[in-house]
N, C-alpha and C. Protein backbone atom coordinates (compact mmCIF):
# COMPACT_ATOMS: atom_id res chain seq x y z
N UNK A 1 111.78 71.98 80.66
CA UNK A 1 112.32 71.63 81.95
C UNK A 1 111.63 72.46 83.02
N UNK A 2 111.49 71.38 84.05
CA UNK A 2 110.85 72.71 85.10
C UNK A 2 111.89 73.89 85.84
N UNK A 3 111.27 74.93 86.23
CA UNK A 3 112.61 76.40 86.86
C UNK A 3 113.29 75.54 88.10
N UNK A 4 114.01 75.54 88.06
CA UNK A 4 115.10 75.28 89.52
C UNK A 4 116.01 76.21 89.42
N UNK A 5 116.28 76.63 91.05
CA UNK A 5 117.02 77.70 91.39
C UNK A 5 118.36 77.03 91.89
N UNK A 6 119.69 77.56 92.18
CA UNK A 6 121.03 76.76 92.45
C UNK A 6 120.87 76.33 94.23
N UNK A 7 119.97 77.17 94.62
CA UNK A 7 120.01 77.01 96.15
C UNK A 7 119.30 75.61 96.72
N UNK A 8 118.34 75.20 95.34
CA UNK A 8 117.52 74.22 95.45
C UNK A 8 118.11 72.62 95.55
N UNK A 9 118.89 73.09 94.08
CA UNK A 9 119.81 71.86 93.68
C UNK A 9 121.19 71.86 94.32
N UNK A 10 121.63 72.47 95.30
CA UNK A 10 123.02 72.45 96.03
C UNK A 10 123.55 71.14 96.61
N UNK A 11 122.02 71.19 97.62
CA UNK A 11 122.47 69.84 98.11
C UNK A 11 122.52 68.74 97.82
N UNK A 12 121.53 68.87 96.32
CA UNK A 12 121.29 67.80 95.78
C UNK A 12 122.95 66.85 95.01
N UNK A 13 123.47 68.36 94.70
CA UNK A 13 125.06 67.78 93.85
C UNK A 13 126.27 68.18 94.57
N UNK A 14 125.43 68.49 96.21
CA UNK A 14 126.74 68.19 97.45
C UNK A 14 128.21 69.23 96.50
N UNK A 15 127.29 70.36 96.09
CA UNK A 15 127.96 71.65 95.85
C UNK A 15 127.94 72.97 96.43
N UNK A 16 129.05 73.65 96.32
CA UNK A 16 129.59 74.62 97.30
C UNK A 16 128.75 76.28 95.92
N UNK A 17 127.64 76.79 96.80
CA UNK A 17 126.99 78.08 96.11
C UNK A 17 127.98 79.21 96.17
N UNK A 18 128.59 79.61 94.98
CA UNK A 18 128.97 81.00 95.13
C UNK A 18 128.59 82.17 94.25
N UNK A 19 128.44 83.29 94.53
CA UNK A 19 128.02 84.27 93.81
C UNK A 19 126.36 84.54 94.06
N UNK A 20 125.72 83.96 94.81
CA UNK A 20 124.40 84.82 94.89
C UNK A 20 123.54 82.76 94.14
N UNK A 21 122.13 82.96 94.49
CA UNK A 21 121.53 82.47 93.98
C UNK A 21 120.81 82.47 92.23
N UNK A 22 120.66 82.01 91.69
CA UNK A 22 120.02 82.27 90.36
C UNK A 22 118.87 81.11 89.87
N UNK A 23 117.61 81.45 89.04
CA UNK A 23 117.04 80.31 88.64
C UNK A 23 117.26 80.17 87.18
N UNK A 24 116.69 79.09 86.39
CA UNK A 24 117.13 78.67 85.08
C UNK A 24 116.10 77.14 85.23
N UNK A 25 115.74 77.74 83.81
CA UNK A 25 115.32 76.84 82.88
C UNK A 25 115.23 75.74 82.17
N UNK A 26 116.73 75.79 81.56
CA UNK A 26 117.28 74.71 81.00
C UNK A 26 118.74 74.25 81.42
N UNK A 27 119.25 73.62 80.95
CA UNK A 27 120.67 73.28 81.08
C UNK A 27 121.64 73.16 79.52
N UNK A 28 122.70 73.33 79.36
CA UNK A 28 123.05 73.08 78.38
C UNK A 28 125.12 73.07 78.04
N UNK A 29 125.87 72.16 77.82
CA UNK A 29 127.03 72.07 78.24
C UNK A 29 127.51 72.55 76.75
N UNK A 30 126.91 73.03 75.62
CA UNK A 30 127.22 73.65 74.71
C UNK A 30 127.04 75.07 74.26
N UNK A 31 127.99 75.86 74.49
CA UNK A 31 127.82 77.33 74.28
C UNK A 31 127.19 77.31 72.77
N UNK A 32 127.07 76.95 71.84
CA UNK A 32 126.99 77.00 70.44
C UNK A 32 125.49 77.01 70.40
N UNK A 33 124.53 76.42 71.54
CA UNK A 33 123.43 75.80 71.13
C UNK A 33 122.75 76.49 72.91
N UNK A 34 123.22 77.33 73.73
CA UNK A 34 122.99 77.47 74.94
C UNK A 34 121.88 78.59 74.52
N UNK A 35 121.03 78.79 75.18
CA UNK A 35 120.11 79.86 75.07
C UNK A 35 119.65 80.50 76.01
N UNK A 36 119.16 81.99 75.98
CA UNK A 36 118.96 82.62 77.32
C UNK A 36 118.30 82.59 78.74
N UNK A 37 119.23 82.02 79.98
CA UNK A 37 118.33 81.99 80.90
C UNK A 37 118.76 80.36 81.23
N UNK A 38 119.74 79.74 80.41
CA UNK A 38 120.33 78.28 80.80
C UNK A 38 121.60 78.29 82.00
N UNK A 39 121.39 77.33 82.37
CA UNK A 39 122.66 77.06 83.41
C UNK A 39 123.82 76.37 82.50
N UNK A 40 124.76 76.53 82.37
CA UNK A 40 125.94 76.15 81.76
C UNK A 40 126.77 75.15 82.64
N UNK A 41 127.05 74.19 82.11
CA UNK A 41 128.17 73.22 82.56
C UNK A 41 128.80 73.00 82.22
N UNK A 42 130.37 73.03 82.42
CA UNK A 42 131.34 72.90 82.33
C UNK A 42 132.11 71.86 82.32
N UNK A 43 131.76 70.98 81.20
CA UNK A 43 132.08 69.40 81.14
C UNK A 43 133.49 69.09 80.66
N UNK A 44 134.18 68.63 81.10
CA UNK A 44 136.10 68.18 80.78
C UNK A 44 136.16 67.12 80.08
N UNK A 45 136.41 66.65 78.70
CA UNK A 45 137.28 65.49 77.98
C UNK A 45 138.29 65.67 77.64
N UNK A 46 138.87 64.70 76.95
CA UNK A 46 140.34 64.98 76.38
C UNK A 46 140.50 65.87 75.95
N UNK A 47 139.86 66.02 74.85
CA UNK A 47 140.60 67.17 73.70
C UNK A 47 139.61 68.73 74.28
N UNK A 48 138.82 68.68 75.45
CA UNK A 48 138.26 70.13 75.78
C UNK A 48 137.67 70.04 76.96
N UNK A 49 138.03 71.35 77.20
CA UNK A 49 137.46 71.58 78.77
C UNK A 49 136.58 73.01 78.75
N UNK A 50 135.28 72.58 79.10
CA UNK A 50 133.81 73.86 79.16
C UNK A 50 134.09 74.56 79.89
N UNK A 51 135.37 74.87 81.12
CA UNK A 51 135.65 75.79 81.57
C UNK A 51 136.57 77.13 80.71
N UNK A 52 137.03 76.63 79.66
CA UNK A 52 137.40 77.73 78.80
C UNK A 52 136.37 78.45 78.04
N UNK A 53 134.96 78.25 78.17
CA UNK A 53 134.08 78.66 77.65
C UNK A 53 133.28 79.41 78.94
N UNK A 54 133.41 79.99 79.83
CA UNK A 54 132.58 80.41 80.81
C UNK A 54 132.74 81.71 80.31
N UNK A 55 133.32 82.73 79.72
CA UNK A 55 133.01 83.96 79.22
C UNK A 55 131.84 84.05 78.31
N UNK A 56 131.73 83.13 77.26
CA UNK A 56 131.20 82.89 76.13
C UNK A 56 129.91 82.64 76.56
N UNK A 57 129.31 81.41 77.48
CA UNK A 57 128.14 81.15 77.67
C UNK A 57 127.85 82.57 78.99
N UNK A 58 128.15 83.14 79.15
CA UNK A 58 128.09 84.81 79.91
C UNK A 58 127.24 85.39 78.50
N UNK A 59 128.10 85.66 78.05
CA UNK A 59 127.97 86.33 77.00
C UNK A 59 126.79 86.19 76.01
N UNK A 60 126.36 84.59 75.96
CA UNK A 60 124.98 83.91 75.35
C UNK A 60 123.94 84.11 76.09
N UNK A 61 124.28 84.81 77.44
CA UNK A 61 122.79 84.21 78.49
C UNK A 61 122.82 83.34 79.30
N UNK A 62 123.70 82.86 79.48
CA UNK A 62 123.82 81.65 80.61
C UNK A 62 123.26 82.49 81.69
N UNK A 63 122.64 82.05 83.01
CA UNK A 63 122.31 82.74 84.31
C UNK A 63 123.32 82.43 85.09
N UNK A 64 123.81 80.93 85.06
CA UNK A 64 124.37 80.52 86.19
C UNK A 64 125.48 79.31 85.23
N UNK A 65 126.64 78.82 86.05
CA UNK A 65 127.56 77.93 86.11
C UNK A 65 127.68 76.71 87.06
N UNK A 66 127.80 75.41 86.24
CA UNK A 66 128.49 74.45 87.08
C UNK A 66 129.93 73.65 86.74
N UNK A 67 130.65 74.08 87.66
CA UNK A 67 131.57 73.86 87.44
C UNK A 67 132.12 72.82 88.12
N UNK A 68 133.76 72.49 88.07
CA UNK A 68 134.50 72.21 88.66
C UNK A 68 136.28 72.24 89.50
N UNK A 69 135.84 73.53 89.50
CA UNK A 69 137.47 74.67 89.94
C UNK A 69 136.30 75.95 90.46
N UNK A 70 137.41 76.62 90.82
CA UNK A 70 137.69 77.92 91.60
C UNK A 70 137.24 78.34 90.00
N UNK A 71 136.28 79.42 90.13
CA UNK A 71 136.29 80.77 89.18
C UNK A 71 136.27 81.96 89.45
N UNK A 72 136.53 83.15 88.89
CA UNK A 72 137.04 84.98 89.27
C UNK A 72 135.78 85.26 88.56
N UNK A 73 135.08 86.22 89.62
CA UNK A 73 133.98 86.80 88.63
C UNK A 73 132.82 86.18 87.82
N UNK A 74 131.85 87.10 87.38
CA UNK A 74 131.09 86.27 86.19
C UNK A 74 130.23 85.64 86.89
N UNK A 75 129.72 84.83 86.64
CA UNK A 75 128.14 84.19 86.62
C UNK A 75 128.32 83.68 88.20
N UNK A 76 127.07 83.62 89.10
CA UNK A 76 126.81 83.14 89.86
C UNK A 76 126.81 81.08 89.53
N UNK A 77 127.00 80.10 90.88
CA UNK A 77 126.92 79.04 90.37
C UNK A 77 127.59 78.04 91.42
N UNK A 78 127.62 76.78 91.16
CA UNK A 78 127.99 76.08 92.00
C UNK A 78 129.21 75.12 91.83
N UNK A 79 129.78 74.72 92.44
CA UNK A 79 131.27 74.16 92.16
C UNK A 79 131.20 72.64 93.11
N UNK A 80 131.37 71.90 91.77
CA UNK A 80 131.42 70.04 92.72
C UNK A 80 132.70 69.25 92.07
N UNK A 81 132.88 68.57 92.78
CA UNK A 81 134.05 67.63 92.41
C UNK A 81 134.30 67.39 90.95
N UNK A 82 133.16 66.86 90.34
CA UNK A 82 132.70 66.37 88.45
C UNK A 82 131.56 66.88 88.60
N UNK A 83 131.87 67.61 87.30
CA UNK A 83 130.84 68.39 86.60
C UNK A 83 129.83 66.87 86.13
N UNK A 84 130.24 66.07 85.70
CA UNK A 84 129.65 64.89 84.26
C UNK A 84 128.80 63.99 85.62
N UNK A 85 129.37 63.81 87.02
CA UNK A 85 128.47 62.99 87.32
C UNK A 85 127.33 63.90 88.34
N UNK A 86 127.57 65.33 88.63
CA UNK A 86 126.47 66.38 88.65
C UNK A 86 125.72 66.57 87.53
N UNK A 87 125.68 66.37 86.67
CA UNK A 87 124.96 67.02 85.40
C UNK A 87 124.14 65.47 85.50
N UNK A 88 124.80 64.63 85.48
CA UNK A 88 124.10 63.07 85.89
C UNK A 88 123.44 63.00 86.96
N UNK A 89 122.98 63.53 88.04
CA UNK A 89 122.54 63.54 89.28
C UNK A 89 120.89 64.85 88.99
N UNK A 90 121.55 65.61 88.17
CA UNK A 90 120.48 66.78 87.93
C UNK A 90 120.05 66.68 87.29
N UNK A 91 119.82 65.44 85.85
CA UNK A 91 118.99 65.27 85.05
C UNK A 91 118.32 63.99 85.83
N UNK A 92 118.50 62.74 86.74
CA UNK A 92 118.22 62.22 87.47
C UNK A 92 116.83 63.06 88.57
N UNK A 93 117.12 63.80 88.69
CA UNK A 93 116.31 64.89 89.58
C UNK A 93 114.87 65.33 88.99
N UNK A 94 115.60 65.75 87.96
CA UNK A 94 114.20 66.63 86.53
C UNK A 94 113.38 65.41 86.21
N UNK A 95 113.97 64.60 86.07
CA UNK A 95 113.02 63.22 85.53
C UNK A 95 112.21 62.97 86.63
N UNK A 96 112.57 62.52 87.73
CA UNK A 96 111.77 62.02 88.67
C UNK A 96 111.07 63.16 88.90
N UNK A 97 110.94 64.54 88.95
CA UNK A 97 109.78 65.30 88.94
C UNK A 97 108.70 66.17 87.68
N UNK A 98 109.50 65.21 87.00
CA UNK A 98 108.49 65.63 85.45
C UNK A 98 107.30 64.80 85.64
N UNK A 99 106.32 65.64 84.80
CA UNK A 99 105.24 64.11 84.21
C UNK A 99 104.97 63.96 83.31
N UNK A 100 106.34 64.59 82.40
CA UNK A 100 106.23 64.20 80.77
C UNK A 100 106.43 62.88 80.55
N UNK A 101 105.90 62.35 79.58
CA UNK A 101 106.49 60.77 79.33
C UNK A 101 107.15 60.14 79.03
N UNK A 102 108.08 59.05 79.48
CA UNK A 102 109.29 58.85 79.03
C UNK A 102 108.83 57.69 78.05
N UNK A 103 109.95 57.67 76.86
CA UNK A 103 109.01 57.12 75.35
C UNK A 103 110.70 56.47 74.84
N UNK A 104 111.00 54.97 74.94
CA UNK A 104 112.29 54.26 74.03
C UNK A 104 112.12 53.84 73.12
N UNK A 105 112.93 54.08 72.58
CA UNK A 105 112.58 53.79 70.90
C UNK A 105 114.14 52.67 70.87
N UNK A 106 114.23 51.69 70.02
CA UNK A 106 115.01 50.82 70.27
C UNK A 106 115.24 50.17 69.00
N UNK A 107 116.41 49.35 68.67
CA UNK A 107 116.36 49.13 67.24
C UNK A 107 117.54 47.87 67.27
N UNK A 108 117.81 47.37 66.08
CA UNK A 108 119.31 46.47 65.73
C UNK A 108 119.90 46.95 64.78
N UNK A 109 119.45 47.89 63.90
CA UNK A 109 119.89 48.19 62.60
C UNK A 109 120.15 49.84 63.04
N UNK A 110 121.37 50.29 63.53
CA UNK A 110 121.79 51.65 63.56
C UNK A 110 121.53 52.85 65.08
């Protein structure tokens, strides 16, 4: 992924910066699989919400947070209405400035 900083992508996901600026690498809405120097998102379904995990991806290396609530402390980051259709807007973003190739693979059987 290319580096983007939160100050870059703010306006892009019409989010409110708090805690200082930070850049990052990757993205990743799974603490289990997050690695150092990722922005963490904080994605809500039924049965779980990635905001109970904002210590944890701290704790992995996360740089920064996107959320959707008020947070105390801890990682610098930005706060928007939905996390799921920001995280949709910021991979929207990375694509249109990559020039890796986009490659579908397509099938009927599975």
């Amino acid at each position: 992924m290319i580096a983007l900083s939160l100050s870059q992508i703010a306006p892009l996901l019409e989010a409110e910066m708090f805690g200082g600026d930070a850049s990052f690498g990757s993205v990743s809405s799974d603490t289990r699989t997050l690695t150092p120097g990722d922005l963490f998102v904080a994605l809500q379904g039924t049965n779980f919400d990635g905001h109970d995990y904002l210590e944890t991806a701290r704790e992995r290396g996360a740089v920064a947070v996107l959320v959707s609530r008020a947070i105390s402390g801890g990682l610098p980051g930005l706060r928007v209405r939905d996390t799921k259709i920001a995280l949709g807007r910021l991979a929207a973003f990375w694509r249109q400035h990559s020039a890796a190739p986009l490659i579908g693979v397509t099938g009927s059987n599975g």
